[in-house]
Protein backbone atom coordinates (compact mmCIF):
# COMPACT_ATOMS: atom_id res chain seq x y z
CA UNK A 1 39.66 34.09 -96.41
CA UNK A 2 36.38 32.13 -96.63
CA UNK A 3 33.53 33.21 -98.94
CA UNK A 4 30.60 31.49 -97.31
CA UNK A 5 27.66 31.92 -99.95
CA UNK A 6 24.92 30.66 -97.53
CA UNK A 7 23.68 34.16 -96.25
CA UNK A 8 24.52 35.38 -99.81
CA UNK A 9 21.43 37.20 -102.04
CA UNK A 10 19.24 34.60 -103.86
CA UNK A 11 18.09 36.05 -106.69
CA UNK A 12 20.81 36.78 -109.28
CA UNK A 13 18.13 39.89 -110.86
CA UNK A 14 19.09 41.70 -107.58
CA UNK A 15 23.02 41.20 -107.69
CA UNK A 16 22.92 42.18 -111.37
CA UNK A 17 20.80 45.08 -110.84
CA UNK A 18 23.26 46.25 -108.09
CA UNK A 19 26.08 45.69 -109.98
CA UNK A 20 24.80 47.31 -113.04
CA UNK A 21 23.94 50.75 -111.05
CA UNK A 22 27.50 50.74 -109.64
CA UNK A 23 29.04 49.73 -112.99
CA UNK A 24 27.16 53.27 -114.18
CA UNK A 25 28.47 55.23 -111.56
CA UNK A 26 31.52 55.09 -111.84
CA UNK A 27 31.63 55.49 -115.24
CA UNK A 28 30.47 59.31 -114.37
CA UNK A 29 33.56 59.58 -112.35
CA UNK A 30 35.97 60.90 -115.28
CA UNK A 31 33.41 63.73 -115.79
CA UNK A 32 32.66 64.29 -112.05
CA UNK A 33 36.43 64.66 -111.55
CA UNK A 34 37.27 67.15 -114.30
CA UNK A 35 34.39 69.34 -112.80
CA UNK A 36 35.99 69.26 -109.41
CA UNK A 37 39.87 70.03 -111.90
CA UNK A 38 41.29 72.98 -109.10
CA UNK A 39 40.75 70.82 -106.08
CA UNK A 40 44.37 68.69 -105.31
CA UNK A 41 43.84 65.27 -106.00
CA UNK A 42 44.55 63.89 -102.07
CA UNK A 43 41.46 67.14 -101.04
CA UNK A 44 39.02 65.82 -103.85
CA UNK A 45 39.54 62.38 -102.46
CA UNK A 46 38.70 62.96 -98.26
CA UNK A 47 35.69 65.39 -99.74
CA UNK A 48 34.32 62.85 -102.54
CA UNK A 49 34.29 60.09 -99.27
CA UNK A 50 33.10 61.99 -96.53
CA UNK A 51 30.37 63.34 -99.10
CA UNK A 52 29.76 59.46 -99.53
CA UNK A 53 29.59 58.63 -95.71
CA UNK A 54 26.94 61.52 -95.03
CA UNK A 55 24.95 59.85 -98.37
CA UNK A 56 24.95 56.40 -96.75
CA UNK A 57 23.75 57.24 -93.72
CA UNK A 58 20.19 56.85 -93.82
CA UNK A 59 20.65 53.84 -96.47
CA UNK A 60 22.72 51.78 -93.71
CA UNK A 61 21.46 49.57 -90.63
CA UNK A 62 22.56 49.72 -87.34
CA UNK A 63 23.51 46.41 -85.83
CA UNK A 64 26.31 47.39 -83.42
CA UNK A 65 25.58 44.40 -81.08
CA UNK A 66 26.84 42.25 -83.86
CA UNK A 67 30.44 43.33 -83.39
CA UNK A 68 30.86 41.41 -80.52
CA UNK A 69 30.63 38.38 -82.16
CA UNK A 70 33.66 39.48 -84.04
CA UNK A 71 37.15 38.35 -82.95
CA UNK A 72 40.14 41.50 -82.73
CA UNK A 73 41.60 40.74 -85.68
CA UNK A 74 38.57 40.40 -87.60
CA UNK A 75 37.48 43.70 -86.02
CA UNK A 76 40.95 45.47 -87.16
CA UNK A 77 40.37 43.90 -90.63
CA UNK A 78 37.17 45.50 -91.11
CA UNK A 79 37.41 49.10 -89.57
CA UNK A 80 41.50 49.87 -90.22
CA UNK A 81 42.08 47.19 -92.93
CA UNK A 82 39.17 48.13 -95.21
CA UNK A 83 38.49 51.52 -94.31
CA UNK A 84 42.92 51.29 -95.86
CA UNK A 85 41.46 49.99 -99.17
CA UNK A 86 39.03 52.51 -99.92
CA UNK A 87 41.14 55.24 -98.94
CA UNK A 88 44.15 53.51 -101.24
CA UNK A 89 41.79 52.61 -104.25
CA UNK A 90 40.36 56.55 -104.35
CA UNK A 91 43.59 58.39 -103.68
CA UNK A 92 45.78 56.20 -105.56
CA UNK A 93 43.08 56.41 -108.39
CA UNK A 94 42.23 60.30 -108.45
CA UNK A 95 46.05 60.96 -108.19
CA UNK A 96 47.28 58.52 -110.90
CA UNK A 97 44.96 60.78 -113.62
CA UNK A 98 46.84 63.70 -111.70
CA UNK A 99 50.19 62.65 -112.49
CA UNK A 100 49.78 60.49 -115.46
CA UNK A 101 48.30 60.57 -118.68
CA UNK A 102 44.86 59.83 -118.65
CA UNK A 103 45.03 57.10 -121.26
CA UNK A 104 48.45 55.03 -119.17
CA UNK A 105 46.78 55.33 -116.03
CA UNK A 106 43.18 54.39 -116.87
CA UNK A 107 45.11 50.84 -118.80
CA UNK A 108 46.94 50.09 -115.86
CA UNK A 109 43.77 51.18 -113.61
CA UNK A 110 41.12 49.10 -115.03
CA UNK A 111 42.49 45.71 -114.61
CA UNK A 112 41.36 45.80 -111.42
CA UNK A 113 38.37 43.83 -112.38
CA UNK A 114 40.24 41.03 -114.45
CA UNK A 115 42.10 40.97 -110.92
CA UNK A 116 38.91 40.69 -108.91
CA UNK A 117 37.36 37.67 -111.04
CA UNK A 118 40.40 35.59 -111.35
CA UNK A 119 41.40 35.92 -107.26
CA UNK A 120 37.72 35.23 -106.42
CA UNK A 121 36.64 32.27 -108.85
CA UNK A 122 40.42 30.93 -107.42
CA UNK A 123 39.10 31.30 -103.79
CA UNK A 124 35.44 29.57 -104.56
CA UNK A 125 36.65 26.55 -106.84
CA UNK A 126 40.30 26.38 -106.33
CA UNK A 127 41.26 26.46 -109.88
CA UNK A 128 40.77 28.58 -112.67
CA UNK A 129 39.17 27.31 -115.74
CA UNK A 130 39.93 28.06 -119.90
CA UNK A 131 36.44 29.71 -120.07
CA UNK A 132 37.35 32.03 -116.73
CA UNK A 133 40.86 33.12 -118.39
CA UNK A 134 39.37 33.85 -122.53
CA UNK A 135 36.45 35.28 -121.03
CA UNK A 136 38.35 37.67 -118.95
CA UNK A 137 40.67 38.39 -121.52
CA UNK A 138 38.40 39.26 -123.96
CA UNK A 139 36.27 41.43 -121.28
CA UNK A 140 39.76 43.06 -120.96
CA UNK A 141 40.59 43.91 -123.88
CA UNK A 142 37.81 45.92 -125.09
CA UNK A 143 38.63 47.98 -122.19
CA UNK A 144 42.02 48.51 -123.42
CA UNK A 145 41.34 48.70 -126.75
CA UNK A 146 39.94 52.47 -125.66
CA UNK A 147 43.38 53.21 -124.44
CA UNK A 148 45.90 50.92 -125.56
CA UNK A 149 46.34 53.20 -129.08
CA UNK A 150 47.06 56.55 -127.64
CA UNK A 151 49.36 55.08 -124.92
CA UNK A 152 51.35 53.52 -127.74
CA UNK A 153 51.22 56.14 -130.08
CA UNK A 154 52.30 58.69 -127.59
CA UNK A 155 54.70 55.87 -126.11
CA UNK A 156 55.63 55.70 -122.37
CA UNK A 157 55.37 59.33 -120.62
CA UNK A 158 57.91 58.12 -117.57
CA UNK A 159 55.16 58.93 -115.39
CA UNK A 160 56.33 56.31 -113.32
CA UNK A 161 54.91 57.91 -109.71
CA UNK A 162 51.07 57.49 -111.68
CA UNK A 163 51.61 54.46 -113.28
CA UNK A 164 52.36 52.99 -110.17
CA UNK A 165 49.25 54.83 -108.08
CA UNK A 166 47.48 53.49 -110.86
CA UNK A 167 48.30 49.97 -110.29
CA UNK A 168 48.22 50.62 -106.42
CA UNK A 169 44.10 51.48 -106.65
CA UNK A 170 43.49 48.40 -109.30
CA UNK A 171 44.84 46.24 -106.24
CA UNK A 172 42.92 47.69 -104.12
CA UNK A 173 39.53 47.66 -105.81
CA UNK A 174 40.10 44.22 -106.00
CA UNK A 175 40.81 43.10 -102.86
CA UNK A 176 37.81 45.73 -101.81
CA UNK A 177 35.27 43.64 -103.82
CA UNK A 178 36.74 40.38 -102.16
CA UNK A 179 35.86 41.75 -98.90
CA UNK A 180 32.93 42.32 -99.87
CA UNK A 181 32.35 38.87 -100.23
CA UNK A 182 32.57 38.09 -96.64
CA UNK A 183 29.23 37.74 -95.57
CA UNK A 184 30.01 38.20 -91.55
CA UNK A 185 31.84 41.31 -92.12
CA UNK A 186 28.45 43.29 -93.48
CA UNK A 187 30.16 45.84 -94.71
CA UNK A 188 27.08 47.93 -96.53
CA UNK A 189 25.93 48.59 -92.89
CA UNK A 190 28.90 49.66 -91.50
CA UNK A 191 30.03 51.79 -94.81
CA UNK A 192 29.10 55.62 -93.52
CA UNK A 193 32.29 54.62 -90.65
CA UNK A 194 34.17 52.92 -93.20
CA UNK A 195 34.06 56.26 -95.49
CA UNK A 196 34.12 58.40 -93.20
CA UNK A 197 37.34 56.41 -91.46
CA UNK A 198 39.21 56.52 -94.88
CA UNK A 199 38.30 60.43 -95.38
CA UNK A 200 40.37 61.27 -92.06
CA UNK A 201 42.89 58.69 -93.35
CA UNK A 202 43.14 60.70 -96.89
CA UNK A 203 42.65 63.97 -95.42
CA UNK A 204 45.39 63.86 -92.85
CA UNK A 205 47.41 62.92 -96.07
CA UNK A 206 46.75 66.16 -97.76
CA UNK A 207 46.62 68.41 -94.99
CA UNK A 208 50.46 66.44 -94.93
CA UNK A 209 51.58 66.73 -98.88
CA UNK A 210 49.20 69.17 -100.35
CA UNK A 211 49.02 72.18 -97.40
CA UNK A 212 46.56 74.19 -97.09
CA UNK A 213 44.22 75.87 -99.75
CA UNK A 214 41.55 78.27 -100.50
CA UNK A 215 38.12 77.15 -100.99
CA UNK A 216 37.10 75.70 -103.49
CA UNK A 217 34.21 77.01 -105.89
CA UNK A 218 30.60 76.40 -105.41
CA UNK A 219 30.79 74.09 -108.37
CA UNK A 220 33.68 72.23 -107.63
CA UNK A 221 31.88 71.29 -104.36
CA UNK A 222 28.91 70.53 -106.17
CA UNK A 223 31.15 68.22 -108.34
CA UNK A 224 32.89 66.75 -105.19
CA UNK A 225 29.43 65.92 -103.60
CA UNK A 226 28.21 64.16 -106.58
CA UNK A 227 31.14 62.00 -107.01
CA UNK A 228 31.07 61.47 -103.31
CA UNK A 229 27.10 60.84 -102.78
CA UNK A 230 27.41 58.72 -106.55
CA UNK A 231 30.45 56.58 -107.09
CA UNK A 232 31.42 56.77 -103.62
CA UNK A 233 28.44 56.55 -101.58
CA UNK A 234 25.65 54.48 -103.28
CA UNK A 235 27.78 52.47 -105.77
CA UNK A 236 29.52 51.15 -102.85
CA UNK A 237 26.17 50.20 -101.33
CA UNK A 238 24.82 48.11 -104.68
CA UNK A 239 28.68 46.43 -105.12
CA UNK A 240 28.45 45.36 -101.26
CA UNK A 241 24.97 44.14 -102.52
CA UNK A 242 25.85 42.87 -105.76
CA UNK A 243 28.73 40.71 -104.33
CA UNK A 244 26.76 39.02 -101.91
CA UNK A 245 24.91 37.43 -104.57
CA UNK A 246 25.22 33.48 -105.20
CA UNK A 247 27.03 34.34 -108.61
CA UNK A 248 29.17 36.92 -107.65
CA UNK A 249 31.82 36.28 -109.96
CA UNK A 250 29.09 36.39 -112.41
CA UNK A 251 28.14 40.05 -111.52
CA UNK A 252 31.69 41.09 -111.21
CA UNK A 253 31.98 40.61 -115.42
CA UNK A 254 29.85 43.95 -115.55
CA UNK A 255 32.80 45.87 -114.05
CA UNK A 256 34.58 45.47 -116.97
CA UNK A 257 32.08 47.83 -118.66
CA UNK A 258 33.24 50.96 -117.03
CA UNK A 259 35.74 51.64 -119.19
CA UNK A 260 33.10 51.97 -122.47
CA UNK A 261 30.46 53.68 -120.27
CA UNK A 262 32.76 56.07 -119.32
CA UNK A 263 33.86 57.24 -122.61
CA UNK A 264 30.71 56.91 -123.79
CA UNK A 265 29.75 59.55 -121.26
CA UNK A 266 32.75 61.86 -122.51
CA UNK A 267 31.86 61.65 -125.74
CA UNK A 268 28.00 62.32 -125.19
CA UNK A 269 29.69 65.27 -122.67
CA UNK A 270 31.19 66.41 -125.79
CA UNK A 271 34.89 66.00 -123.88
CA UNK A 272 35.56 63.16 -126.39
CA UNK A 273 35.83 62.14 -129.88
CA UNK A 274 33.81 59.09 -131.06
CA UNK A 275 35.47 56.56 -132.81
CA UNK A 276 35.14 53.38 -134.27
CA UNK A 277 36.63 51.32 -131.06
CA UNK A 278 33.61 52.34 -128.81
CA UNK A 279 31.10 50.45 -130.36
CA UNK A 280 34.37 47.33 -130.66
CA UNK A 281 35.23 47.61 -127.46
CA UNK A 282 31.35 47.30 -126.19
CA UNK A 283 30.93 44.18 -128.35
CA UNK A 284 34.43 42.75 -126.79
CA UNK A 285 33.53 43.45 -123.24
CA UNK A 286 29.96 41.71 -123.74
CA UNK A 287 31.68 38.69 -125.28
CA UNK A 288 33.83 38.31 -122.53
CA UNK A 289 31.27 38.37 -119.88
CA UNK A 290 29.17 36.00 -121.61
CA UNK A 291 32.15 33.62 -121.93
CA UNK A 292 33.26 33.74 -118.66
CA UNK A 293 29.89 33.52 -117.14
CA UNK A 294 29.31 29.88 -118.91
């Protein structure tokens, strides 16, 4: 795969901004998702991302005369290939927090970024430099420094089936956010068929494991539409956005801030206990970006 960076964003104040409102997002997806707690994990999924197709609608341009300058295969890449991804990196990660530990599946969950900037700085340079690996590890470990103690305290659940659902949506946000790179493949005007392709995908997969169920409350739904018109709808539009940007793998570093915001928001929520390691981890995750951004 080619990352042409010709027809990429020019100013780097746009890609950050995008990033940045993505990055905040999904930090609100913990909370979001323990509001929507009696919905199955598979049924929150297909509701969060058809809620998130019917958001981007307006917000997306119609250029349908541009697919036929795309060959089959890149035309099976982009409408069952990615459409695969987004249903695999919200399933797999709703589910893992299902059937693991919150604290095992969110460290195995959020490497997904440290994944992300090492396969894409690989793909533009061809090599991977000292700065790219400390900065990344540091950006990591402030993330895991919010996890890593409870995990080993509490040692390994056995959880196996989460952990590896877990490690199943890390792969592919990644490999999301590379596509996203590919400037032919516009995908933040074709993302209402996208999410609304891996909603059918997800949804035939509960109707399959999970059955049939009652309907949900009025504020589950009301949960399930914000995480779907929120993380799953407009975030998606500013990461397509931010990743077009000349220094992508620049604007990629601010992933590894979800993490902190999100426990941040649980412990303004009231869900969570401050600490000492939010305001560590924070300091870690800056350092990191900073470093890896020289």
């Amino acid at each position: 795969m080619q990352l042409d960076s010709s027809r990429r964003i020019g100013s780097p104040w746009l890609g950050a901004a995008a990033a940045a409102l993505a990055v905040v997002l999904w930090a609100l997806v913990p909370l979001l998702a323990a509001q929507a707690g009696e919905l199955p994990p598979l049924r929150l999924a297909a509701l969060a991302l058809l809620a998130g197709a019917l958001g981007t609608l307006p917000m997306a341009r119609r250029r349908r005369h541009r697919d036929a300058l795309l060959s089959r295969l890149q035309g099976g890449l982009i409408y069952l290939g990615v459409p695969l991804l987004v249903a695999g990196a919200v399933g797999a990660c709703v589910a893992a927090f299902r059937l693991a530990p919150a604290e095992e599946a969110a460290l195995i969950l959020y490497t997904w970024p440290v994944l992300f900037l090492l396969a894409s700085r690989r793909l533009a340079t061809g090599r991977l430099s000292a700065g790219i690996l400390t900065g990344a590890g540091l950006a990591f470990s402030g993330a895991a420094l919010l996890v890593a103690p409870q995990a080993l305290a509490g040692g390994v659940s056995g959880a196996w089936a989460g952990h590896g659902l877990a490690l199943l949506g890390a792969a592919c946000w990644a490999l999301y956010s590379l596509a996203c790179q590919v400037p032919a493949w516009r995908l933040g005007e074709r993302m209402p068929h996208l999410l609304l392709t891996a909603s059918v995908m997800v949804g035939g997969l509960s109707l399959v494991l999970e059955g049939v169920h009652a309907l949900p409350s009025r504020e589950s739904l009301l949960a399930t539409a914000a995480l779907g018109l929120g993380p799953y709808g407009l975030a998606m539009l500013a990461w397509d956005r931010a990743l077009r940007d000349p220094q992508a793998h620049r604007v990629g570093q601010l992933a590894h801030a979800v993490p902190v915001l999100a426990t941040l928001f649980l412990v303004l929520a009231g869900v969570a206990t401050p600490d000492w390691r939010l305001p560590l981890a924070a300091v870690l995750v800056v350092a990191g970006s900073m470093t890896a951004s020289r």
